[in-house]
PDB file of N, CA and C in Angstrom:
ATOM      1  N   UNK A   1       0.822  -1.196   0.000  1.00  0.00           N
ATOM      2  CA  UNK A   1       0.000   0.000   0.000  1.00  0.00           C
ATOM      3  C   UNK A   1       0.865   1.259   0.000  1.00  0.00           C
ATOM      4  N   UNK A   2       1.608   1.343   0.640  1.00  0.00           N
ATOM      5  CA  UNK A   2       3.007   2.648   1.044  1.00  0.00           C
ATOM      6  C   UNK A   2       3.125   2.948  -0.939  1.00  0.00           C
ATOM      7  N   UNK A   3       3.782   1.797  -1.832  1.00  0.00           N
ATOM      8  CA  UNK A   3       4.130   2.124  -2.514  1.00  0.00           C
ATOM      9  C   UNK A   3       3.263   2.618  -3.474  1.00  0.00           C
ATOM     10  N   UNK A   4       1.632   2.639  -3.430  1.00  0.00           N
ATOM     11  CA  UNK A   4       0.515   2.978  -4.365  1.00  0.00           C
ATOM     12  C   UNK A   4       0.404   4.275  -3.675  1.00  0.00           C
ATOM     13  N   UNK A   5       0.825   4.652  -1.943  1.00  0.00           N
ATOM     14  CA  UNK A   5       0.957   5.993  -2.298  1.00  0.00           C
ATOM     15  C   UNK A   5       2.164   7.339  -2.508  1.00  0.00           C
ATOM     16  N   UNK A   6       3.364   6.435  -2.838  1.00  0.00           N
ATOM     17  CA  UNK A   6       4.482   6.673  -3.232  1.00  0.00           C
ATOM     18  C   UNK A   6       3.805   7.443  -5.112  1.00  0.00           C
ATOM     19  N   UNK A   7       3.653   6.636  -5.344  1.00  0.00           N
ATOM     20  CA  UNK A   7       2.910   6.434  -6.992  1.00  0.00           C
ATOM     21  C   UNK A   7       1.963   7.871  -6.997  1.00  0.00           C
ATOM     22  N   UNK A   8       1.205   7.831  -5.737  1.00  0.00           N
ATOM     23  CA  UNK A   8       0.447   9.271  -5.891  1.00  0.00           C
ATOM     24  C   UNK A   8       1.076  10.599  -6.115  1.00  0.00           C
ATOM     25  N   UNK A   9       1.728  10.098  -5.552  1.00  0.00           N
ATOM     26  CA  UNK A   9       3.200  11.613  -5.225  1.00  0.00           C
ATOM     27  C   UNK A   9       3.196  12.109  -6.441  1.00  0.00           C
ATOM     28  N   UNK A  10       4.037  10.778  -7.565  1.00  0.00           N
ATOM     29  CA  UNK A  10       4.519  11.492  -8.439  1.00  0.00           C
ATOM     30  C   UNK A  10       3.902  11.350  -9.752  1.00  0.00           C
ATOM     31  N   UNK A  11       2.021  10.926  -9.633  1.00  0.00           N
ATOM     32  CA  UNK A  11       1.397  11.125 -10.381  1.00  0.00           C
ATOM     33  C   UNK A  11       0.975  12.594 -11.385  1.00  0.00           C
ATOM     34  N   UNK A  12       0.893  13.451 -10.067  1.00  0.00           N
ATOM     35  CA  UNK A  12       0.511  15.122 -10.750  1.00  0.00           C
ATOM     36  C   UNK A  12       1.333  15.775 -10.255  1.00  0.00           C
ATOM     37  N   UNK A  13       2.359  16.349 -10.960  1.00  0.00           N
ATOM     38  CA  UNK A  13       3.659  17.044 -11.035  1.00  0.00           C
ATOM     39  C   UNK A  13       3.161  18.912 -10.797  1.00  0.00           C
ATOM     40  N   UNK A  14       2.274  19.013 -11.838  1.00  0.00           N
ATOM     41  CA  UNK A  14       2.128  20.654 -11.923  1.00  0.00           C
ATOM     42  C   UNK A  14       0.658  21.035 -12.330  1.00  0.00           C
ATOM     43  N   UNK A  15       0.488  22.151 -12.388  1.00  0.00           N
ATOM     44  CA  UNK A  15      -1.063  22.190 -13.037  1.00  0.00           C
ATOM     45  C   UNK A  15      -1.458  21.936 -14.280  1.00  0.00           C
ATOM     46  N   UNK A  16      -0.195  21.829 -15.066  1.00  0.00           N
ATOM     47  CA  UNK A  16      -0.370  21.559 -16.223  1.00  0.00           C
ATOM     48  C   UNK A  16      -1.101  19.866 -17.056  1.00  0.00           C
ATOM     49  N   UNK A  17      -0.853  19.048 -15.861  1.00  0.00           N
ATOM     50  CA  UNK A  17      -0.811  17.831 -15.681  1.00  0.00           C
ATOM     51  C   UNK A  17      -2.367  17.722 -15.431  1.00  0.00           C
ATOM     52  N   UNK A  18      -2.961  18.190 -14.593  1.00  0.00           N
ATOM     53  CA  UNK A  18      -4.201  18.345 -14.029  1.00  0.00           C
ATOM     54  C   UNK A  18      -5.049  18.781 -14.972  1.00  0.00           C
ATOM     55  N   UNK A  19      -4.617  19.945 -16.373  1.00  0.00           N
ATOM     56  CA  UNK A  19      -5.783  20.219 -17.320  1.00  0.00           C
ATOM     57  C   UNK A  19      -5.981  19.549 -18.583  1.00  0.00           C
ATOM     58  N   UNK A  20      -4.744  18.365 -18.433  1.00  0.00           N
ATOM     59  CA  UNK A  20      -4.746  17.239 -19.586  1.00  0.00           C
ATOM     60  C   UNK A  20      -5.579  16.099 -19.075  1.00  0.00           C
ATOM     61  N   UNK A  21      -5.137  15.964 -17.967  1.00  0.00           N
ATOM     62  CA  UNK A  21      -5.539  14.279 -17.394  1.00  0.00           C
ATOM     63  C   UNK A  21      -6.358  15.087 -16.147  1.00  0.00           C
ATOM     64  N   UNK A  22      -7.454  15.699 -16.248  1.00  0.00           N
ATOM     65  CA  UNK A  22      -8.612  15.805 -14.766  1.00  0.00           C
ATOM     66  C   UNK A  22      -8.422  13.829 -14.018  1.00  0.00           C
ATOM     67  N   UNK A  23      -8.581  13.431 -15.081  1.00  0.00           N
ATOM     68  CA  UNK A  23      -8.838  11.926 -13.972  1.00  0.00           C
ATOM     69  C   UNK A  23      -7.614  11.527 -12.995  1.00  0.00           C
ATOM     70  N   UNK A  24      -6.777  11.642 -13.474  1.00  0.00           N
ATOM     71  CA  UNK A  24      -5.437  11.120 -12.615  1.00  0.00           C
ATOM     72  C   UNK A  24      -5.075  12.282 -11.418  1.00  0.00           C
ATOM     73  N   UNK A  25      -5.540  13.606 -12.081  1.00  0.00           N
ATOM     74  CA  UNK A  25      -5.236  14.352 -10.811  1.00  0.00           C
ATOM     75  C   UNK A  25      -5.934  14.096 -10.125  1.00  0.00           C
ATOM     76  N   UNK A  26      -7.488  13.827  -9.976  1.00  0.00           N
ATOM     77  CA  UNK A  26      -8.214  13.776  -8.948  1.00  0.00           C
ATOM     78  C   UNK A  26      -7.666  12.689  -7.766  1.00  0.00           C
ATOM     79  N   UNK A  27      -7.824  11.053  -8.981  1.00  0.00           N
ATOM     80  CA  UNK A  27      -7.257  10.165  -8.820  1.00  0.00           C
ATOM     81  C   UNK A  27      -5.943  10.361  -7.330  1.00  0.00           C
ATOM     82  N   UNK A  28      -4.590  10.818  -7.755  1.00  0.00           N
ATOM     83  CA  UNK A  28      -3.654  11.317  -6.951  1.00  0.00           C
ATOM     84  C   UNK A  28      -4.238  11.975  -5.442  1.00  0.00           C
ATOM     85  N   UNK A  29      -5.126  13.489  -5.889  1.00  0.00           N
ATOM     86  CA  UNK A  29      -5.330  13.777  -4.321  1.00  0.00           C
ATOM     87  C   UNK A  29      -6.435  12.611  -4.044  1.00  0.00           C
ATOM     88  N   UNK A  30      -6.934  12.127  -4.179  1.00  0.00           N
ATOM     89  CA  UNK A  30      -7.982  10.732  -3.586  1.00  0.00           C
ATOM     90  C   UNK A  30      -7.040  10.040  -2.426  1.00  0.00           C
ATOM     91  N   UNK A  31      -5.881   9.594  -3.217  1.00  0.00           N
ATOM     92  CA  UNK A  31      -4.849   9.008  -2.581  1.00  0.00           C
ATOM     93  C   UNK A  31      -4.115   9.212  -1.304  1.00  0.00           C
ATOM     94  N   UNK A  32      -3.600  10.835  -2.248  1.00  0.00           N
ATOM     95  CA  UNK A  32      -3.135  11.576  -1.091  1.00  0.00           C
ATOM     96  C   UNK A  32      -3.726  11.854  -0.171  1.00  0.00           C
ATOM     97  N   UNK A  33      -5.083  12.040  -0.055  1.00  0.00           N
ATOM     98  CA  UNK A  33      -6.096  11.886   1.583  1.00  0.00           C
ATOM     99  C   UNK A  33      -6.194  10.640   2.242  1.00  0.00           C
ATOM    100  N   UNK A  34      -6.073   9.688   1.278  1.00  0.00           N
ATOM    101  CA  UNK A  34      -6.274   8.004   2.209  1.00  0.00           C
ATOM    102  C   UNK A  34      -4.788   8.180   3.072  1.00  0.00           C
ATOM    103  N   UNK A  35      -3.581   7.963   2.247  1.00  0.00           N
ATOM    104  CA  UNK A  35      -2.139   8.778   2.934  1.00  0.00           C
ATOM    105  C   UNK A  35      -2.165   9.518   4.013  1.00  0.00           C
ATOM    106  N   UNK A  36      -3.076  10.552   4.246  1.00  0.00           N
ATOM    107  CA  UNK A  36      -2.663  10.990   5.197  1.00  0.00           C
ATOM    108  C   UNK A  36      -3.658  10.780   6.585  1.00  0.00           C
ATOM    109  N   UNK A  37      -4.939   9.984   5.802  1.00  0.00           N
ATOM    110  CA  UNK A  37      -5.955   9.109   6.643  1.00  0.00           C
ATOM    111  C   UNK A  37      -5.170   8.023   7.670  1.00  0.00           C
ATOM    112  N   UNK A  38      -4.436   6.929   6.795  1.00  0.00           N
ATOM    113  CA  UNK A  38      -3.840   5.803   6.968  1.00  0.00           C
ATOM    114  C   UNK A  38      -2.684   6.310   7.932  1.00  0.00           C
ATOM    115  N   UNK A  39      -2.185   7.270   7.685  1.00  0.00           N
ATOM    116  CA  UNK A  39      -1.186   8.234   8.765  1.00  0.00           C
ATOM    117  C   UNK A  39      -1.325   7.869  10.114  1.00  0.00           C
ATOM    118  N   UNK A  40      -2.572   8.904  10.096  1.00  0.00           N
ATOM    119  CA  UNK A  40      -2.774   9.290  11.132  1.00  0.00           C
ATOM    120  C   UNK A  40      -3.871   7.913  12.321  1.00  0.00           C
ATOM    121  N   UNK A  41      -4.374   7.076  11.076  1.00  0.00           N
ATOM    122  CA  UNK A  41      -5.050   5.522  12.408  1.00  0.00           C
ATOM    123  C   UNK A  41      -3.841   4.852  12.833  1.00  0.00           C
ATOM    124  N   UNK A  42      -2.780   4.894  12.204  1.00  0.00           N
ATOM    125  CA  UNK A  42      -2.056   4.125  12.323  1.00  0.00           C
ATOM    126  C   UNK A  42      -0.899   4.436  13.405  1.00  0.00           C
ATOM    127  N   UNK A  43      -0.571   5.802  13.782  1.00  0.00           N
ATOM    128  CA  UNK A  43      -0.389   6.933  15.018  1.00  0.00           C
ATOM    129  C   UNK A  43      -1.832   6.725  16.562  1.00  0.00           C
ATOM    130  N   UNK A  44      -2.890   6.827  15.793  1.00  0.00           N
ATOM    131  CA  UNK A  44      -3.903   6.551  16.620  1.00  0.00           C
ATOM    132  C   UNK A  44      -3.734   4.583  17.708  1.00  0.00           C
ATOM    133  N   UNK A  45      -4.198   4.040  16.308  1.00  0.00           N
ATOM    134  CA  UNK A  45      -3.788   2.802  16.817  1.00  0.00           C
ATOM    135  C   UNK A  45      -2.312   2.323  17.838  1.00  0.00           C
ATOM    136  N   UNK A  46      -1.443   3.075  17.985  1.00  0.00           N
ATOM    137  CA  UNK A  46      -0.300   2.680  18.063  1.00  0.00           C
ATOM    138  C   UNK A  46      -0.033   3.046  19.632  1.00  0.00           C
ATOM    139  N   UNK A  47      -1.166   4.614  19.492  1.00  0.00           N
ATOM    140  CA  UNK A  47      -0.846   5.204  20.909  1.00  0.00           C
ATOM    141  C   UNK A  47      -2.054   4.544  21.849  1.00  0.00           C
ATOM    142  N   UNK A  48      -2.797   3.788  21.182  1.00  0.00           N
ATOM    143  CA  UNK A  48      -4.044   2.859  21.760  1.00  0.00           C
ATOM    144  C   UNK A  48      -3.321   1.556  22.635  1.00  0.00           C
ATOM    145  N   UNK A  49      -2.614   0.799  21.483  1.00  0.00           N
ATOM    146  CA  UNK A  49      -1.305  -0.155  22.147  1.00  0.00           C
ATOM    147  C   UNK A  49      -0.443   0.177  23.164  1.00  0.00           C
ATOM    148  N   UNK A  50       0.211   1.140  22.585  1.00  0.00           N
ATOM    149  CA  UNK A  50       0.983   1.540  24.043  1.00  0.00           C
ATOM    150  C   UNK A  50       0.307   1.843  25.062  1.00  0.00           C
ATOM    151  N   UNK A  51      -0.920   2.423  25.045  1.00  0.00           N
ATOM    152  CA  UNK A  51      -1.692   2.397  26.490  1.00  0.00           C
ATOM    153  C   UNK A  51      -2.525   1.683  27.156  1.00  0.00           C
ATOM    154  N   UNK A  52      -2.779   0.533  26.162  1.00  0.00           N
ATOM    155  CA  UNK A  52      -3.325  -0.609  26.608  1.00  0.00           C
ATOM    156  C   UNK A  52      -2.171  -1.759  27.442  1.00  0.00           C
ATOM    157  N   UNK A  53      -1.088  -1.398  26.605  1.00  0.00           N
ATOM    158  CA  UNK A  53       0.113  -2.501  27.177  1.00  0.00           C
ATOM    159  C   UNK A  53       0.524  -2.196  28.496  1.00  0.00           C
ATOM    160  N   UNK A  54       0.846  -0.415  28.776  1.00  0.00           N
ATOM    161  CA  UNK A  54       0.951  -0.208  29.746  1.00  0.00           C
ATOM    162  C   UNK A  54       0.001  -0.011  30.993  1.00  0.00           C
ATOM    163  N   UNK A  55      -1.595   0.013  30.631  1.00  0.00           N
ATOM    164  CA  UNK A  55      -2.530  -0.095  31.633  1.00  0.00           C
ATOM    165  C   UNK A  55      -2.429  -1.571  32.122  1.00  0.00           C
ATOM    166  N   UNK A  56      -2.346  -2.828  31.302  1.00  0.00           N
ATOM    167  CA  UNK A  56      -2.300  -4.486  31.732  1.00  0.00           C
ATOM    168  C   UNK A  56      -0.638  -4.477  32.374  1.00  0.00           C
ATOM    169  N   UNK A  57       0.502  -3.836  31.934  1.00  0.00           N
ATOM    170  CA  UNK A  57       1.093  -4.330  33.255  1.00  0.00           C
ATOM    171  C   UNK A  57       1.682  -3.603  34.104  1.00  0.00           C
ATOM    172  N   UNK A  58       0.868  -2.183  34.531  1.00  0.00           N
ATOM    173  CA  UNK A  58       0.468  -1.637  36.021  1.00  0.00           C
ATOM    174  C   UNK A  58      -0.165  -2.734  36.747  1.00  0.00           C
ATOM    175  N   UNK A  59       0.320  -2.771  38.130  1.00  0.00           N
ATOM    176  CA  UNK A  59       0.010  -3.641  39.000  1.00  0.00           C
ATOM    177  C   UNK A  59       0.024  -2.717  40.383  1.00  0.00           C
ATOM    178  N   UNK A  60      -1.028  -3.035  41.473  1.00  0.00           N
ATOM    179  CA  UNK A  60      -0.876  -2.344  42.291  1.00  0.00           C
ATOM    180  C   UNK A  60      -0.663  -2.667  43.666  1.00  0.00           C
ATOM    181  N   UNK A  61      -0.522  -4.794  43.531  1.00  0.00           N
ATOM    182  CA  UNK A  61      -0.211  -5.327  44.441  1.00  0.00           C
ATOM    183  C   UNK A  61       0.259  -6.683  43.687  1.00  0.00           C
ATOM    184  N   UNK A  62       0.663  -7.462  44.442  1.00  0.00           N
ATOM    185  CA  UNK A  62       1.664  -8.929  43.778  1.00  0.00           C
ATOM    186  C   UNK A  62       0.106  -9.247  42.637  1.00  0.00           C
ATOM    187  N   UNK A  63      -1.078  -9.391  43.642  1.00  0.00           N
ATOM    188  CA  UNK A  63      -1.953  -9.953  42.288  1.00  0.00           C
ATOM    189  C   UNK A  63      -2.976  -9.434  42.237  1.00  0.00           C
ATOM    190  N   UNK A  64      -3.172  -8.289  41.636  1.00  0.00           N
ATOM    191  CA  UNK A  64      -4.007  -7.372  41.098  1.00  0.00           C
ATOM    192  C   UNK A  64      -3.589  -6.906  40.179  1.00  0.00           C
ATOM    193  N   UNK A  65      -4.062  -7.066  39.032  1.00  0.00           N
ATOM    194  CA  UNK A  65      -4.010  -5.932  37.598  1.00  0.00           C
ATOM    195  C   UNK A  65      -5.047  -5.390  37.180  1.00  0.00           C
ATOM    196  N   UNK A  66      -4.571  -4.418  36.643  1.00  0.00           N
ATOM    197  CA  UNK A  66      -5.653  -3.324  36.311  1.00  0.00           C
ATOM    198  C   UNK A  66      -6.282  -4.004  35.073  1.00  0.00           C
ATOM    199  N   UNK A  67      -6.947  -2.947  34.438  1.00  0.00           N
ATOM    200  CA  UNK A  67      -7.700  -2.915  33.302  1.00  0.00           C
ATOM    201  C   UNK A  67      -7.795  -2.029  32.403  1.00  0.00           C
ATOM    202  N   UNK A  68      -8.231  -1.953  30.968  1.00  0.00           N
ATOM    203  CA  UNK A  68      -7.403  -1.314  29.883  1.00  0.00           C
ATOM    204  C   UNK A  68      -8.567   0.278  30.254  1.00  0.00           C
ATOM    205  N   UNK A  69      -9.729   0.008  31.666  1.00  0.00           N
ATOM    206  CA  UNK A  69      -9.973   1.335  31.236  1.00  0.00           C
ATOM    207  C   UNK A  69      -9.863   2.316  32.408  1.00  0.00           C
ATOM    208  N   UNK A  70      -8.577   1.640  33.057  1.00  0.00           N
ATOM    209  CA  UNK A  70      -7.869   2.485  34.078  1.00  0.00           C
ATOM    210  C   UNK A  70      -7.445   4.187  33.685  1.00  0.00           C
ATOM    211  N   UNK A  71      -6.558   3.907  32.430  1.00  0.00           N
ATOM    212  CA  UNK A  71      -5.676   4.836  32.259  1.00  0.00           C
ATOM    213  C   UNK A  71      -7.539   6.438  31.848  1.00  0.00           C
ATOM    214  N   UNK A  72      -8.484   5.558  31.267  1.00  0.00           N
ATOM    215  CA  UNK A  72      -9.035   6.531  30.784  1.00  0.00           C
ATOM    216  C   UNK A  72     -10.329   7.197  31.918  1.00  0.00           C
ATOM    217  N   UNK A  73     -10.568   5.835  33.339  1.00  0.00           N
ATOM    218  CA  UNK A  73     -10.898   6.649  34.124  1.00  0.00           C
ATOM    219  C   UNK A  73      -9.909   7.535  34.598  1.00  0.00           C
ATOM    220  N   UNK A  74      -8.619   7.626  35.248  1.00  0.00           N
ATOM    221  CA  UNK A  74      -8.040   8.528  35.785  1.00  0.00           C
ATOM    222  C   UNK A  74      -7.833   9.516  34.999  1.00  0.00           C
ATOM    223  N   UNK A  75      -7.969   9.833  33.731  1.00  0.00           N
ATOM    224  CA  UNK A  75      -7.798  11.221  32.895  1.00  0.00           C
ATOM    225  C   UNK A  75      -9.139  11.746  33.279  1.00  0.00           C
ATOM    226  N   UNK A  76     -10.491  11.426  32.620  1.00  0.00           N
ATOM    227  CA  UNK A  76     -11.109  11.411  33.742  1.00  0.00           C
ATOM    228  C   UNK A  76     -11.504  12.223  35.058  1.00  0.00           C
ATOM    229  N   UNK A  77     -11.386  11.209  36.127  1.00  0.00           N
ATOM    230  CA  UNK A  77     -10.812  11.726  37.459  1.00  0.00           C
ATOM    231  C   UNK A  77     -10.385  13.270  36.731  1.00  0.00           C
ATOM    232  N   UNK A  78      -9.001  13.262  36.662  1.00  0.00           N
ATOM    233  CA  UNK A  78      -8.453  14.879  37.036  1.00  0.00           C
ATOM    234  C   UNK A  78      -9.236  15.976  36.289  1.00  0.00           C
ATOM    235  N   UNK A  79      -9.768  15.277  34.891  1.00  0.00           N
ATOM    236  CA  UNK A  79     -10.477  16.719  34.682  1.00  0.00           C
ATOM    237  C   UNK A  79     -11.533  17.427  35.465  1.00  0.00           C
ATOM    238  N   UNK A  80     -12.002  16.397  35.523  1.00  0.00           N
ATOM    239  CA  UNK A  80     -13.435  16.648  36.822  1.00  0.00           C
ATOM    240  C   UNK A  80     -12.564  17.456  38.024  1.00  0.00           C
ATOM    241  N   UNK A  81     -11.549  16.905  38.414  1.00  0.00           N
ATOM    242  CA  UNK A  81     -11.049  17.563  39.615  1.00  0.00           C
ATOM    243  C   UNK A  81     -10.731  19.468  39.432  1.00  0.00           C
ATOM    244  N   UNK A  82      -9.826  19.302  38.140  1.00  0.00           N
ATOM    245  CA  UNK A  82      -9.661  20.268  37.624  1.00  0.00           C
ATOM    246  C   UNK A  82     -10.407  21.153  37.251  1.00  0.00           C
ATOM    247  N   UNK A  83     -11.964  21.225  37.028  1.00  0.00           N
ATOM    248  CA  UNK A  83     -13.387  21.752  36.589  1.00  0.00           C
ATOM    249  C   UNK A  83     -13.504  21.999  37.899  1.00  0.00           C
ATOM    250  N   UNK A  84     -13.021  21.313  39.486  1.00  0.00           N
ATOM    251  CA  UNK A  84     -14.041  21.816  40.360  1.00  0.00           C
ATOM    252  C   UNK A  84     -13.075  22.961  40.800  1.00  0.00           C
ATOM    253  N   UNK A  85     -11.901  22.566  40.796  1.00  0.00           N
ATOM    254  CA  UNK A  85     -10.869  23.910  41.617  1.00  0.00           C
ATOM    255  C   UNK A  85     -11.371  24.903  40.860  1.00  0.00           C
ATOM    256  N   UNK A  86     -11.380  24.836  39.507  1.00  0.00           N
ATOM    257  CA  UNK A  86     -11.363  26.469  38.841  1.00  0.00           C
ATOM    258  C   UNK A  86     -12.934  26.997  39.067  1.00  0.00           C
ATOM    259  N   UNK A  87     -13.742  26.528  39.593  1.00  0.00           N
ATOM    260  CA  UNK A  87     -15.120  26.755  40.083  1.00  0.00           C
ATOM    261  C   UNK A  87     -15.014  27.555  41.388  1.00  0.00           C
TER     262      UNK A  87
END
């Protein structure tokens, strides 16, 4: 997939390109949005993993482990906390 949007890149060069071939330019930015779609789940997903990996092995005694929706009650927690001080 990387390399179909490698291919987008250097599909439409200039504008000149764009008033011969409308289809391929479109074609290209089509691409270039999945590119920067695929970017950014894949940043998403990644920072999902790392905080899932690190919520399962927080431990808070020899045998207790948490759960993956630790990390997102305690964010959570502080905002609420944070909403009441500035009140």
């Amino acid at each position: 997939m990387d390399n179909l949007f490698k291919l987008a890149g250097r599909l439409v060069r200039c504008e000149d390109d764009c008033a011969h071939q409308p289809l391929r330019c479109e074609a290209a930015r089509a691409l270039r949005d999945i590119h920067y779609e695929v970017k950014q789940l894949r940043r998403w997903k990644a920072d999902v993993e790392n905080s899932t990996k690190i919520a399962m092995d927080e431990r808070c005694t020899t045998n207790e482990q948490h759960r993956t929706c630790v990390p997102l009650l305690r964010a959570k927690i502080k905002r609420l906390q944070e909403l009441l001080k500035a009140k």
